[in-house]
Each structure stands twice: as structure tokens, then as C-alpha cells.
C-alpha atoms as a PDB file:
ATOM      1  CA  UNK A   1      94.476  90.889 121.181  1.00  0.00           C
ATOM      2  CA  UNK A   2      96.308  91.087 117.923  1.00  0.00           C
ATOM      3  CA  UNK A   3      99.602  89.172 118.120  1.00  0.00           C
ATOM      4  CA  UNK A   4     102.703  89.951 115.740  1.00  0.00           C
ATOM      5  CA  UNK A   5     102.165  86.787 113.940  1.00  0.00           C
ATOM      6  CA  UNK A   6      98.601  87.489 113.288  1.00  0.00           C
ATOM      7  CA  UNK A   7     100.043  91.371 111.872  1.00  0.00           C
ATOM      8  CA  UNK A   8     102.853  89.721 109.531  1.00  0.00           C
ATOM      9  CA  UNK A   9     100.194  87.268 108.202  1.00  0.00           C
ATOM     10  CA  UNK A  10      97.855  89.686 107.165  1.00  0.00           C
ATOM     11  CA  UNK A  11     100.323  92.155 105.965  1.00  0.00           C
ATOM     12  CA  UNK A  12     101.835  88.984 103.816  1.00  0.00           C
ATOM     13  CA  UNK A  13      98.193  87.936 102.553  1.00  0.00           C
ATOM     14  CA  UNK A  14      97.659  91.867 101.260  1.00  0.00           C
ATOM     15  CA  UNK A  15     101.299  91.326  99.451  1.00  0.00           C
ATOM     16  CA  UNK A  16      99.692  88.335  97.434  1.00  0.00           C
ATOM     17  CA  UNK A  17      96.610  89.692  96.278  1.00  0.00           C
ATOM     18  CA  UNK A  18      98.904  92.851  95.297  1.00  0.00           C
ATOM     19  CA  UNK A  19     101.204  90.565  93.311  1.00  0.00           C
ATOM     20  CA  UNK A  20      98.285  88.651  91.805  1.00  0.00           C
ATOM     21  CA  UNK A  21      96.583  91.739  90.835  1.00  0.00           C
ATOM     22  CA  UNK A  22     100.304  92.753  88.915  1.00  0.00           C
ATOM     23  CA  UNK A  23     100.128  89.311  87.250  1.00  0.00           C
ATOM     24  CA  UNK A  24      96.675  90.050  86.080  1.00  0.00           C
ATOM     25  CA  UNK A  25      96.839  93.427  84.638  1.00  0.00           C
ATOM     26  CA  UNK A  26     100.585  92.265  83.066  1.00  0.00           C
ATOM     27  CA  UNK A  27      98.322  89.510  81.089  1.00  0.00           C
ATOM     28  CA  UNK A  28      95.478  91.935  80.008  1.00  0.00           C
ATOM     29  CA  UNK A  29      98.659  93.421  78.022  1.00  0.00           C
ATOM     30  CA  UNK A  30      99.978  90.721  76.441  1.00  0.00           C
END
């Protein structure tokens, strides 16, 4: 089954690739 841990892990792995994306459209501006 899917555990909690395995939930909050993939939920935090989406949150990086969000943040990344941020980073990368905040440098196409510069």
C-alpha cells in the first residue's frame, strides 16, 4: 500500500521541481 511517508515524499519532491521551475523562469527575466 501507500504509506504516509511515501505521500509526504512525493508531495515534497512535486514542491522542488515547482520551486526549481520558479528559479528558472525568475532567470529567463533577468
Amino acid at each position: 500500500g501507500v504509506t504516509p511517508d511515501f505521500i509526504r515524499l512525493s508531495i515534497g519532491l512535486e514542491d522542488v521541481n515547482d520551486l526549481i521551475d520558479d528559479l528558472k523562469q525568475a532567470l529567463d527575466k533577468i
